[in-house]
C-alpha atoms as a PDB file:
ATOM      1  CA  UNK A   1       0.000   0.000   0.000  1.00  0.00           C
ATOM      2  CA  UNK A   2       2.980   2.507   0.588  1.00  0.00           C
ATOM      3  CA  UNK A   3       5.223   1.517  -1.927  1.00  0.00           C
ATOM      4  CA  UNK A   4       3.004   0.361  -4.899  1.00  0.00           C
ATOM      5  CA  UNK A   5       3.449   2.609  -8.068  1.00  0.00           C
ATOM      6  CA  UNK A   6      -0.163   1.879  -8.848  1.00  0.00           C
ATOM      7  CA  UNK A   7      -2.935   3.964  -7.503  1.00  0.00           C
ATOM      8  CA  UNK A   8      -5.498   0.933  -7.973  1.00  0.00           C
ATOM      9  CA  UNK A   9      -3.026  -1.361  -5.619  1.00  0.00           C
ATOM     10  CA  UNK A  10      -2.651   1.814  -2.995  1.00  0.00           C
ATOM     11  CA  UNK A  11      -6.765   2.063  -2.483  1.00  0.00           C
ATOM     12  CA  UNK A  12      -7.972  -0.273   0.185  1.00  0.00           C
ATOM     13  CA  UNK A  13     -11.742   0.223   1.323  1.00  0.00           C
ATOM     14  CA  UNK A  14     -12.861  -0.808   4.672  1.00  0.00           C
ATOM     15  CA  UNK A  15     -16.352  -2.388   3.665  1.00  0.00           C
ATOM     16  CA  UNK A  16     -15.508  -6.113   3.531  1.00  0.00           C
ATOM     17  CA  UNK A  17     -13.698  -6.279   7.142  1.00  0.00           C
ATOM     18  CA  UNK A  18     -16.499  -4.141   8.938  1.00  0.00           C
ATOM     19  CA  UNK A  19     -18.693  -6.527   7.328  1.00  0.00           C
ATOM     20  CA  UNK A  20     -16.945  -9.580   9.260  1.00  0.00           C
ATOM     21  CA  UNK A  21     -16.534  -7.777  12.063  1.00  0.00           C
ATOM     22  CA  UNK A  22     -20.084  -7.307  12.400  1.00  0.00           C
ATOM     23  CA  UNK A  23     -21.013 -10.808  11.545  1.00  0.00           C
ATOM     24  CA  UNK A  24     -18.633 -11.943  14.445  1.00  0.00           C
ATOM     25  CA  UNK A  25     -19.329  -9.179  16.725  1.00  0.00           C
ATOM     26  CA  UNK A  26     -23.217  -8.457  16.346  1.00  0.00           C
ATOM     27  CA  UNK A  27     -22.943  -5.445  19.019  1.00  0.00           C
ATOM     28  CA  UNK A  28     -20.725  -3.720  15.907  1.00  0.00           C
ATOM     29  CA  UNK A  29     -23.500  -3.824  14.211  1.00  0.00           C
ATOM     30  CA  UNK A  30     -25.858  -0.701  12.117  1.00  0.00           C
ATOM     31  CA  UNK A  31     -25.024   2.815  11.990  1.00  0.00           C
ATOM     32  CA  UNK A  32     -24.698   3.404  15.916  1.00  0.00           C
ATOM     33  CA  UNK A  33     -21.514   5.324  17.549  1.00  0.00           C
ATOM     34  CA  UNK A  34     -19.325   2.387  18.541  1.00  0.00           C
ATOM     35  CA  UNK A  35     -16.182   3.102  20.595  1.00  0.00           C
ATOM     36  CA  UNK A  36     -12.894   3.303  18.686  1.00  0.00           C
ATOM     37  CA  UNK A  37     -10.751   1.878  21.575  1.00  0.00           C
ATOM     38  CA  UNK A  38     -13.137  -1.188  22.054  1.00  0.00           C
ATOM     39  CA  UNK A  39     -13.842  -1.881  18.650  1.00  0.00           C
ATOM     40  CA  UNK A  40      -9.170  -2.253  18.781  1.00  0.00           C
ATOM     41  CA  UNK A  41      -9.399  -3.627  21.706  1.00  0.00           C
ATOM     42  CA  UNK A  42     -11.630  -6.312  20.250  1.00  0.00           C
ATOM     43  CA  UNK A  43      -9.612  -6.580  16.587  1.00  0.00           C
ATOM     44  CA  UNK A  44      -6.080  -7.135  18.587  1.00  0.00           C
ATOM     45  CA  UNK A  45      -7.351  -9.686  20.724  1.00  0.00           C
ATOM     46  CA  UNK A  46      -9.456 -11.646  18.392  1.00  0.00           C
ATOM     47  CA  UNK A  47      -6.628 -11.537  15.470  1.00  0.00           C
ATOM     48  CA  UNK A  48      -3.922 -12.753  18.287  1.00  0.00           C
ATOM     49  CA  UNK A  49      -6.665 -15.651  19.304  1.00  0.00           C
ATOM     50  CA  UNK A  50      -6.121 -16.828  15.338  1.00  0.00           C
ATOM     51  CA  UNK A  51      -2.640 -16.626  15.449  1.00  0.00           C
ATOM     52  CA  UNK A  52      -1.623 -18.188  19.016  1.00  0.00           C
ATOM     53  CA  UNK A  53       1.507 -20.085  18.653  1.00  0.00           C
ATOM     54  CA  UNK A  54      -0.228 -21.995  21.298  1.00  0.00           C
ATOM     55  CA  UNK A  55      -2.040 -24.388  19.884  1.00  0.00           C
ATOM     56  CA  UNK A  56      -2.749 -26.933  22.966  1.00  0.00           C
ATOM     57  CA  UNK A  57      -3.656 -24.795  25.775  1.00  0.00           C
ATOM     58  CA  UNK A  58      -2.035 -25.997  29.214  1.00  0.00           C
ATOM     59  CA  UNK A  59      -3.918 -25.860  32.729  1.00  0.00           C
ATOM     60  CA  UNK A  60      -3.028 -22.291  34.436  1.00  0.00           C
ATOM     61  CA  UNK A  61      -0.921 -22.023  37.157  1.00  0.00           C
ATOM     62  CA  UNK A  62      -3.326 -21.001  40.038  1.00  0.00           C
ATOM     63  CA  UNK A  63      -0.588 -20.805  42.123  1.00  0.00           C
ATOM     64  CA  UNK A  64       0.639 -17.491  43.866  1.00  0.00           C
ATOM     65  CA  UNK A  65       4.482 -16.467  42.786  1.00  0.00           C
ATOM     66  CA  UNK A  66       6.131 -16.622  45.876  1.00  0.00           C
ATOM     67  CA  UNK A  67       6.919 -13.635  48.073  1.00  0.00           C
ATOM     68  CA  UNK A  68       9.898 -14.517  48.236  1.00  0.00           C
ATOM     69  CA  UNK A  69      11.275 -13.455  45.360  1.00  0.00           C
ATOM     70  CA  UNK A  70      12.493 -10.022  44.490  1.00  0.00           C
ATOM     71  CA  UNK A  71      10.464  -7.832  41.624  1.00  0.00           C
ATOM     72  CA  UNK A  72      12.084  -9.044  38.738  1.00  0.00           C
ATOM     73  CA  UNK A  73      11.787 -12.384  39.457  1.00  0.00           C
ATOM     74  CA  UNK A  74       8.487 -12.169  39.988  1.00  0.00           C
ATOM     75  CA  UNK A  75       7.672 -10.524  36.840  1.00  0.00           C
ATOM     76  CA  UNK A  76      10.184 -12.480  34.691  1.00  0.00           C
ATOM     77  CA  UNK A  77       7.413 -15.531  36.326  1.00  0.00           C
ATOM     78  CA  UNK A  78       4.250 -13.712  35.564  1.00  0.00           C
ATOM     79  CA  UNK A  79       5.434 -12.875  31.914  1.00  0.00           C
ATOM     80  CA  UNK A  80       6.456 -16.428  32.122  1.00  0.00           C
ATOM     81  CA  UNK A  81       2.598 -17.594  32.796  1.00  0.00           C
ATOM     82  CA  UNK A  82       1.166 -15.164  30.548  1.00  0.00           C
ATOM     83  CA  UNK A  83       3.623 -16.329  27.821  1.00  0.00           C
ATOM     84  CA  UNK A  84       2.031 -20.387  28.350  1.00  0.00           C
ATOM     85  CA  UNK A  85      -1.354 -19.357  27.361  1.00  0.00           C
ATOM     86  CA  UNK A  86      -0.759 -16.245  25.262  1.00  0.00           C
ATOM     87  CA  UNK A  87       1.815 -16.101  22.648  1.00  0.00           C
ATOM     88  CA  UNK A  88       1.665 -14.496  18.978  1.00  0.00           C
ATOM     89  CA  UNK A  89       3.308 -12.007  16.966  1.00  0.00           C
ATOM     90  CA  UNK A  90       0.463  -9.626  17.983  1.00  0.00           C
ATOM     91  CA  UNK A  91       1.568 -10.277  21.782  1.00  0.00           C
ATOM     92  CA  UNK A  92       5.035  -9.474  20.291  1.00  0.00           C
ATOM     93  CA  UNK A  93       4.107  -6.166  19.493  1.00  0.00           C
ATOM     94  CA  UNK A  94       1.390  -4.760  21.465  1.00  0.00           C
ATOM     95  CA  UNK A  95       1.101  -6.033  24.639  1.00  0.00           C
ATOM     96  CA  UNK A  96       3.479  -4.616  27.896  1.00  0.00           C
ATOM     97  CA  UNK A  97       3.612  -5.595  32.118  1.00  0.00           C
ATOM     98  CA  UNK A  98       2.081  -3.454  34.520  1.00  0.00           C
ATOM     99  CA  UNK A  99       3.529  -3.336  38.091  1.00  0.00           C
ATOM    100  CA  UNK A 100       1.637  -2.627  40.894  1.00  0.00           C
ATOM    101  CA  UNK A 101       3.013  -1.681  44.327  1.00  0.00           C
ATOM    102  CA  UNK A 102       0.986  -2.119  47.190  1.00  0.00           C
ATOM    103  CA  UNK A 103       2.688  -1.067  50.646  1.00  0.00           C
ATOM    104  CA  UNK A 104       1.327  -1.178  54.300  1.00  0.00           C
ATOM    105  CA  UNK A 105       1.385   2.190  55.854  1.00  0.00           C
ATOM    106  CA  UNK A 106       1.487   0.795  59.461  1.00  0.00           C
ATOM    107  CA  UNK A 107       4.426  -1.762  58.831  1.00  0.00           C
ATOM    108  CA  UNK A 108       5.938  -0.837  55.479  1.00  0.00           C
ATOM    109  CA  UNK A 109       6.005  -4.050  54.249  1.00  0.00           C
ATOM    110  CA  UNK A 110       5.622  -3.772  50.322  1.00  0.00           C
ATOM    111  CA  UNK A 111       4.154  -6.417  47.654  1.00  0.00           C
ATOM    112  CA  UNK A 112       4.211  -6.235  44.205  1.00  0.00           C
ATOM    113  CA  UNK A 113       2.059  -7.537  41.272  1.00  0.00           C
ATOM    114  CA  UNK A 114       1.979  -7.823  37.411  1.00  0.00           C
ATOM    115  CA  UNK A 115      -0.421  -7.991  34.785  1.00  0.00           C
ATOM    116  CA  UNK A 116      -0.230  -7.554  30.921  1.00  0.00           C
ATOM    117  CA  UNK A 117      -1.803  -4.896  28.858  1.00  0.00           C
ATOM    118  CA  UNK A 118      -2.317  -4.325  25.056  1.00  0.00           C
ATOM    119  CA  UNK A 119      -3.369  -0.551  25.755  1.00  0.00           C
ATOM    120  CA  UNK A 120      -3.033   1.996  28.386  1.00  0.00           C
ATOM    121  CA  UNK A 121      -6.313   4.168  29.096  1.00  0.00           C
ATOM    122  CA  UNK A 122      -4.939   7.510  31.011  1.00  0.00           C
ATOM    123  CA  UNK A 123      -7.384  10.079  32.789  1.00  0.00           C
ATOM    124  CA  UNK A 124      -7.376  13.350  31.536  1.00  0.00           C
ATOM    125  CA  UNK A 125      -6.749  16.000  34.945  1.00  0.00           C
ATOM    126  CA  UNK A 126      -8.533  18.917  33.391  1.00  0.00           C
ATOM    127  CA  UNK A 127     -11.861  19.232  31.885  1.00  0.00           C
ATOM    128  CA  UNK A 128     -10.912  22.360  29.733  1.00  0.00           C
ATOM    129  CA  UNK A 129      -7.562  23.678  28.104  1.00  0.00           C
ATOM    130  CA  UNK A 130      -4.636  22.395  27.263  1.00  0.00           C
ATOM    131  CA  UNK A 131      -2.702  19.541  29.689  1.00  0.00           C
ATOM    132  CA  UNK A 132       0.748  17.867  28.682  1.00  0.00           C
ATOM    133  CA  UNK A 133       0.472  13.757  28.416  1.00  0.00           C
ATOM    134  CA  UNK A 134       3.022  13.565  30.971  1.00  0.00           C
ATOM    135  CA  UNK A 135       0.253  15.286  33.397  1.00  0.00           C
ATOM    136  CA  UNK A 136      -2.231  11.966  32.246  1.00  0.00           C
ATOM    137  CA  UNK A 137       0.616   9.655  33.215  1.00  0.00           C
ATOM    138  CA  UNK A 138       1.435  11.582  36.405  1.00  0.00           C
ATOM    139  CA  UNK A 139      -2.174  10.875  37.150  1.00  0.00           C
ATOM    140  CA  UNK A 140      -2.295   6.964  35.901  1.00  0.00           C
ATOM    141  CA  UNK A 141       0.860   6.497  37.921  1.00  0.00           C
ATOM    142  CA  UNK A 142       0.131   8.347  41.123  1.00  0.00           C
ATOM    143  CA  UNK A 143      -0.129   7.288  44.282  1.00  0.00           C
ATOM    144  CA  UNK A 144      -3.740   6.366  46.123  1.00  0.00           C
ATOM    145  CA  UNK A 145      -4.276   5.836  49.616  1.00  0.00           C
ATOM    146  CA  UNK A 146      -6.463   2.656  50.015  1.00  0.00           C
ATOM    147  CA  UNK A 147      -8.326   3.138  53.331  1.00  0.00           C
ATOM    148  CA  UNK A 148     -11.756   2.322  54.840  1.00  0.00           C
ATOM    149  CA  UNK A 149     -13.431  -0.073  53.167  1.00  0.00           C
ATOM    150  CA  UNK A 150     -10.789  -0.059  50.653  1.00  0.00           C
ATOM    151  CA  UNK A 151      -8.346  -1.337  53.418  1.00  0.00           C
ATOM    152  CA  UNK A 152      -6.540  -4.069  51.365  1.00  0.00           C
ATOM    153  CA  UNK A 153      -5.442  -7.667  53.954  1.00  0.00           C
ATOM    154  CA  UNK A 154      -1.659  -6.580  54.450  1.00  0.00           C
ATOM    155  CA  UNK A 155       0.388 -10.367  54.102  1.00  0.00           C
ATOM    156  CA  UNK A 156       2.786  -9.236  56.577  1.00  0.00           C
ATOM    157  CA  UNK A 157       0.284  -7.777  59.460  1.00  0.00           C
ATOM    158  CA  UNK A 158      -2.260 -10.517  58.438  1.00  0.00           C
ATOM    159  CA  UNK A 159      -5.198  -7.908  58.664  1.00  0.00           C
ATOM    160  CA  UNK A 160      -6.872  -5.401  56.701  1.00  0.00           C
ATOM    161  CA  UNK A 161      -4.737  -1.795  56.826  1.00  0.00           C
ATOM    162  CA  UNK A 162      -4.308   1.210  55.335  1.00  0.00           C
ATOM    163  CA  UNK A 163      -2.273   1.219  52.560  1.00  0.00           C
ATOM    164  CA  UNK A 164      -0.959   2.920  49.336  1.00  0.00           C
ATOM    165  CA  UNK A 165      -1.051   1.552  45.833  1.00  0.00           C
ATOM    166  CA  UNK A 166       0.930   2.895  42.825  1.00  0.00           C
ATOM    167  CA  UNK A 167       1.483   1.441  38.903  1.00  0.00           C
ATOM    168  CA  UNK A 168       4.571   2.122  36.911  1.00  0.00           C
ATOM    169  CA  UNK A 169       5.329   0.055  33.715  1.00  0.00           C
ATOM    170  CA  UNK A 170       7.456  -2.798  34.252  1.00  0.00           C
ATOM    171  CA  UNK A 171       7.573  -3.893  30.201  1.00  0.00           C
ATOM    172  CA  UNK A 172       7.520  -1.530  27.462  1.00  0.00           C
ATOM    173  CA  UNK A 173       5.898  -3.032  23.975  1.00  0.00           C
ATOM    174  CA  UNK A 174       7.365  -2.474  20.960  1.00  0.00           C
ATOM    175  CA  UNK A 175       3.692  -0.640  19.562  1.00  0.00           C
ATOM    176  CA  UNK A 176       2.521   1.608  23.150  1.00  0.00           C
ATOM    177  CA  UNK A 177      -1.557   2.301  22.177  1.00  0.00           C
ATOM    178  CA  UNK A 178      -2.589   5.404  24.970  1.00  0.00           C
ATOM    179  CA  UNK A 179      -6.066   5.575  25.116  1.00  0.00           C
ATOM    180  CA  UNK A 180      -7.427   9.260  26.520  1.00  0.00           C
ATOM    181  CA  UNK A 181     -10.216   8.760  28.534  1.00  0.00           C
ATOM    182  CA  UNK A 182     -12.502  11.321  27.327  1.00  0.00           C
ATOM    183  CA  UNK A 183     -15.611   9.408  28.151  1.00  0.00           C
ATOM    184  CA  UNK A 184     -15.147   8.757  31.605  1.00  0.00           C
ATOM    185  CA  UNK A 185     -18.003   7.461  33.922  1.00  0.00           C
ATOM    186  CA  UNK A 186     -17.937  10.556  36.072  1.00  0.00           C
ATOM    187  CA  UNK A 187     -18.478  12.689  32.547  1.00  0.00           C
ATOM    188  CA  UNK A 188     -21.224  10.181  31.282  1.00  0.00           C
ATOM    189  CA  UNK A 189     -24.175  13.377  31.869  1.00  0.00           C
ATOM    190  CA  UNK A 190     -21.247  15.907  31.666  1.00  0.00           C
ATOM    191  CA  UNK A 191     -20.047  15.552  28.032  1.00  0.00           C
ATOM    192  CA  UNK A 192     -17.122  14.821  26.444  1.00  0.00           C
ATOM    193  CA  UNK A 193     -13.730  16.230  27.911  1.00  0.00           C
ATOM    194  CA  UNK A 194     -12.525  18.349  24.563  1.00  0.00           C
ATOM    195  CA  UNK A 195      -8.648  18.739  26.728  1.00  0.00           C
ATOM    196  CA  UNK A 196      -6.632  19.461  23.916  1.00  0.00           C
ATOM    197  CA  UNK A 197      -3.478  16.988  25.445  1.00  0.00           C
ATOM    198  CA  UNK A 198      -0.227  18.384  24.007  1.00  0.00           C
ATOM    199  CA  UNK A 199       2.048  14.897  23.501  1.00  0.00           C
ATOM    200  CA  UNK A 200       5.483  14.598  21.814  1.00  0.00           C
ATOM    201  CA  UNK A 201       5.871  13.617  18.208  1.00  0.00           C
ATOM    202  CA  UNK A 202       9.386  12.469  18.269  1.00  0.00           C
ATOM    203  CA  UNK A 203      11.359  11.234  21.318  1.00  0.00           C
ATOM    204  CA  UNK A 204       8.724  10.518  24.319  1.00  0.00           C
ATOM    205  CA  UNK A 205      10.280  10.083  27.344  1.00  0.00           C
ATOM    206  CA  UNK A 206       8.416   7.200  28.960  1.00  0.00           C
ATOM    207  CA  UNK A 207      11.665   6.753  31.699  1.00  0.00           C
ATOM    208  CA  UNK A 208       9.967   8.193  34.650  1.00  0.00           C
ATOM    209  CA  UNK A 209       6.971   5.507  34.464  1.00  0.00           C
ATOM    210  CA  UNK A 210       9.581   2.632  34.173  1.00  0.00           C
ATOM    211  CA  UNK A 211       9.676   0.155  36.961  1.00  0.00           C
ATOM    212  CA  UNK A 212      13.625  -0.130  35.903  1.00  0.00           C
ATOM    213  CA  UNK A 213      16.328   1.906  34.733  1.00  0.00           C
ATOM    214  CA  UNK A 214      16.323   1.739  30.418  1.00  0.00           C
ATOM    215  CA  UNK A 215      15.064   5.187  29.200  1.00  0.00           C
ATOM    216  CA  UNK A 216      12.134   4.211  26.380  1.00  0.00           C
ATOM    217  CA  UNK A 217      11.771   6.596  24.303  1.00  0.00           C
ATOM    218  CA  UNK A 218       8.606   6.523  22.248  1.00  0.00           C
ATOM    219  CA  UNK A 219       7.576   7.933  18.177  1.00  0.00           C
ATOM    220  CA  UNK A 220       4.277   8.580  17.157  1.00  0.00           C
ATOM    221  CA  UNK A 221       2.522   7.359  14.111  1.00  0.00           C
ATOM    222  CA  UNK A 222      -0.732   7.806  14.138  1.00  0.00           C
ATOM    223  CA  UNK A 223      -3.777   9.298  16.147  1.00  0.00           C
ATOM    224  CA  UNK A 224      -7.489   7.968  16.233  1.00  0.00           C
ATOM    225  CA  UNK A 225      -9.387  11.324  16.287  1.00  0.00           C
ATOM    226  CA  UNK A 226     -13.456  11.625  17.756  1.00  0.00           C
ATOM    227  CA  UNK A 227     -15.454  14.925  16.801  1.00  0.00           C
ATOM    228  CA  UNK A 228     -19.255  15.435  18.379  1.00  0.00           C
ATOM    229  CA  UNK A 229     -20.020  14.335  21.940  1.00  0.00           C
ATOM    230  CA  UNK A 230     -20.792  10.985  23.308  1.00  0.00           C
ATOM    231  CA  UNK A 231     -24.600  10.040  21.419  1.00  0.00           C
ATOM    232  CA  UNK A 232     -23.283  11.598  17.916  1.00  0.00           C
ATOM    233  CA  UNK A 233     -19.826  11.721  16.430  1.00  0.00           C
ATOM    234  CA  UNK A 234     -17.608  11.088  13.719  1.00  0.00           C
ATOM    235  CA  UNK A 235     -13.929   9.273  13.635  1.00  0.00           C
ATOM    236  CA  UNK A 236     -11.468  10.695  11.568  1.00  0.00           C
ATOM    237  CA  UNK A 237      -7.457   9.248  11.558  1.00  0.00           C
ATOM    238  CA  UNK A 238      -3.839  10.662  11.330  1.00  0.00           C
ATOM    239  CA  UNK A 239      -0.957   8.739  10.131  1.00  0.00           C
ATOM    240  CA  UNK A 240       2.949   9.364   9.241  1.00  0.00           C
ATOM    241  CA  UNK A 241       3.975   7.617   5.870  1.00  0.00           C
ATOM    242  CA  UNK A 242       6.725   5.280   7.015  1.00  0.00           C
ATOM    243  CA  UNK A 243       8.834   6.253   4.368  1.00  0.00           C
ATOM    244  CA  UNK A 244       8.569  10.156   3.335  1.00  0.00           C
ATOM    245  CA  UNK A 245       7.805  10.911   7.273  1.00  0.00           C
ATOM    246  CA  UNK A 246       4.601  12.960   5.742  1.00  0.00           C
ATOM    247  CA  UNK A 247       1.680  13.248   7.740  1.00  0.00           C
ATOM    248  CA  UNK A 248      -2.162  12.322   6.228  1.00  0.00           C
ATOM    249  CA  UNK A 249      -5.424  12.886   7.094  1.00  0.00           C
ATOM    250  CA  UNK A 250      -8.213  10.020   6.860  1.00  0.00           C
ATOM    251  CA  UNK A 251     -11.914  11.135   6.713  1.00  0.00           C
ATOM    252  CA  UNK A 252     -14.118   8.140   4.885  1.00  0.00           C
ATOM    253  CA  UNK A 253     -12.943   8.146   1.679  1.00  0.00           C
ATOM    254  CA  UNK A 254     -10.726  11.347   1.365  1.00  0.00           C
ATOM    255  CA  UNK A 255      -7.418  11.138   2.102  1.00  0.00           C
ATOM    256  CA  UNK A 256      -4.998  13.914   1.788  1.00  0.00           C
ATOM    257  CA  UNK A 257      -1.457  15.122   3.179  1.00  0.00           C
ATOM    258  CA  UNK A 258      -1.529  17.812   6.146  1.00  0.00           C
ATOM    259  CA  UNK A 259       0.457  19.914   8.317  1.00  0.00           C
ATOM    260  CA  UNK A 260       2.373  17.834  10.988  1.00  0.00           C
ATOM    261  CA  UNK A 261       1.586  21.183  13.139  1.00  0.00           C
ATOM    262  CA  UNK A 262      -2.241  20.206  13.370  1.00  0.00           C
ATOM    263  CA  UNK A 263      -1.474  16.542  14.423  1.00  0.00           C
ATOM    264  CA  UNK A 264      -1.973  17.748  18.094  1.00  0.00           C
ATOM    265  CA  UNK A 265      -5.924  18.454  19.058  1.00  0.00           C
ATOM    266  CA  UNK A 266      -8.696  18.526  21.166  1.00  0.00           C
ATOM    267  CA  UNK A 267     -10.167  15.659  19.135  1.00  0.00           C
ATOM    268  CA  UNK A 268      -6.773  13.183  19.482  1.00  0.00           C
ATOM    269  CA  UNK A 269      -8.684   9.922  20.947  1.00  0.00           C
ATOM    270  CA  UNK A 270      -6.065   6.678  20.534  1.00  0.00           C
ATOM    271  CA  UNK A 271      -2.537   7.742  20.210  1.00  0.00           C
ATOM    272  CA  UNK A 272       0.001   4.724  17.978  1.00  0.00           C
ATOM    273  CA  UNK A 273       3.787   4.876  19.437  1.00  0.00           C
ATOM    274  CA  UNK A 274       6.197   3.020  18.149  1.00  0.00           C
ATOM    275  CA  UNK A 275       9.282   2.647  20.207  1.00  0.00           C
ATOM    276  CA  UNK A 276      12.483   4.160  19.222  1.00  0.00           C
ATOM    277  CA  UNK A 277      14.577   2.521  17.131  1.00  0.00           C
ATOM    278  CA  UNK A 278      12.352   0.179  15.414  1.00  0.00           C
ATOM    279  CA  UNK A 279      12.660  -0.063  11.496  1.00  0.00           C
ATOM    280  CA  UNK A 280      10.003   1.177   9.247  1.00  0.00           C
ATOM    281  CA  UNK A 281      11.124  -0.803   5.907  1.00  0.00           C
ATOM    282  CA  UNK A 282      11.662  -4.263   6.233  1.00  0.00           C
ATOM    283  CA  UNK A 283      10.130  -5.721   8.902  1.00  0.00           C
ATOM    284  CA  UNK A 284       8.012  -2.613   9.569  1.00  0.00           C
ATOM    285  CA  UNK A 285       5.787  -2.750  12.751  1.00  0.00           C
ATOM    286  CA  UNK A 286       3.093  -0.620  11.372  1.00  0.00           C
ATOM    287  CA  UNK A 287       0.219  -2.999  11.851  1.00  0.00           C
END
């Protein structure tokens, strides 16, 4: 599609996979507002199902990872139990480790947990103007006191205490999808959050999020863009040719080149990263 000399090979329409989708996936069905974010959610997952490398699936380990074991052992084991039942190129590429930390305010004691994710959803932390993504990961990664009938059972104390929990990102993918949470459940009767989120085109620093040391820097590629409010809207798409770097605009059947200076908007809904470093040509990640 990028490289083909002819126009007729470089012309893809959309028609015939919607179609399947919405023979698979009834609730995609007619000409309601779906989510963009789901609807990826649901693609991702349902082409890595078809292209498992596990083709015998093994009983899960119900067993805890023991406490025993520092952090990176213990996520080098969960990735290790994901990896038995979930394994495709698709896993290669999208999917990262959470870490959670939960520690006991009364005796310190600390425990740690990890869980895959194909996409990151961030809250926004102002309803109007213009925020920085850094200030959506600040939030996603912040601190919160767990307390009253949120009390968590502390291992060590062998009761239920007060105590904090944090996230940071333990594994990077190679393709980071952020997903602005413009539709949150506390803005349901409120309307959508138009935050114009100013984010890096070249050379995101994801380092202070990083469970570890290795600064990941991130590239973006393309945005997923939502216009109108949450009954009535319209999807629109940015992407950066992999080859001349240009930047083009997607509305239904037009497509056309535009200014890499209007990439950044109010309407930016699912953000594409790639991280730095990976090839565009052969081999290219853009999925």
């Amino acid at each position: 599609m990028w490289t083909s000399s002819d126009e007729t090979e470089r012309v893809l329409t959309t028609a015939p996979l919607q179609s399947m989708i919405q023979r698979l996936a009834p609730r995609f069905m007619g000409s309601q507002q779906q989510d963009a974010q789901e609807f990826l959610r649901y693609l991702l997952e349902g082409l890595h199902e078809d292209v498992n490398r596990v083709t015998s699936r093994p009983k899960p380990i119900t067993t805890d990872i023991y406490d025993s074991m520092s952090a990176s052992q213990k996520s080098m084991e969960a990735w290790k139990r994901f990896l038995r039942l979930e394994n495709s190129k698709f896993v290669d590429l999208f999917v990262g480790q959470l870490k959670a930390t939960l520690r006991c305010t009364v005796c310190g004691h600390e425990s740690v947990t990890f869980d895959p994710f194909w996409d990151l959803s961030l809250p926004i932390p102002s309803r109007s103007g213009q925020v920085r993504l850094q200030a959506c990961f600040d939030l996603f990664t912040k601190e919160e006191v767990l307390d009253g009938d949120e009390k968590p059972t502390c291992s060590k104390c062998e009761k239920r205490q007060k105590c904090t929990r944090s996230l940071s990102i333990q594994k990077f993918p190679r393709i980071l999808l952020v997903h602005l949470k413009r539709f949150s459940p506390q803005e349901r009767f409120r309307g959508k959050l138009n935050t114009t989120v100013d984010f890096s085109m070249n050379g995101l620093d994801l380092s202070p999020y990083s469970a570890g040391q290795t600064p990941y820097r991130y590239s973006l590629y393309g945005v997923a863009n939502h216009s109108g409010t949450l009954l009535s809207g319209h999807y629109t798409a940015y992407c950066r040719h992999p080859y001349t770097a240009e930047w083009y605009e997607y509305n239904d059947s037009r497509v056309h080149v535009m200014d890499q200076r209007n990439v950044n908007s109010g309407k930016a809904y699912v953000l594409f990263f790639e991280l730095a470093g990976s090839k565009h040509r052969s081999g290219s990640t853009h999925v």
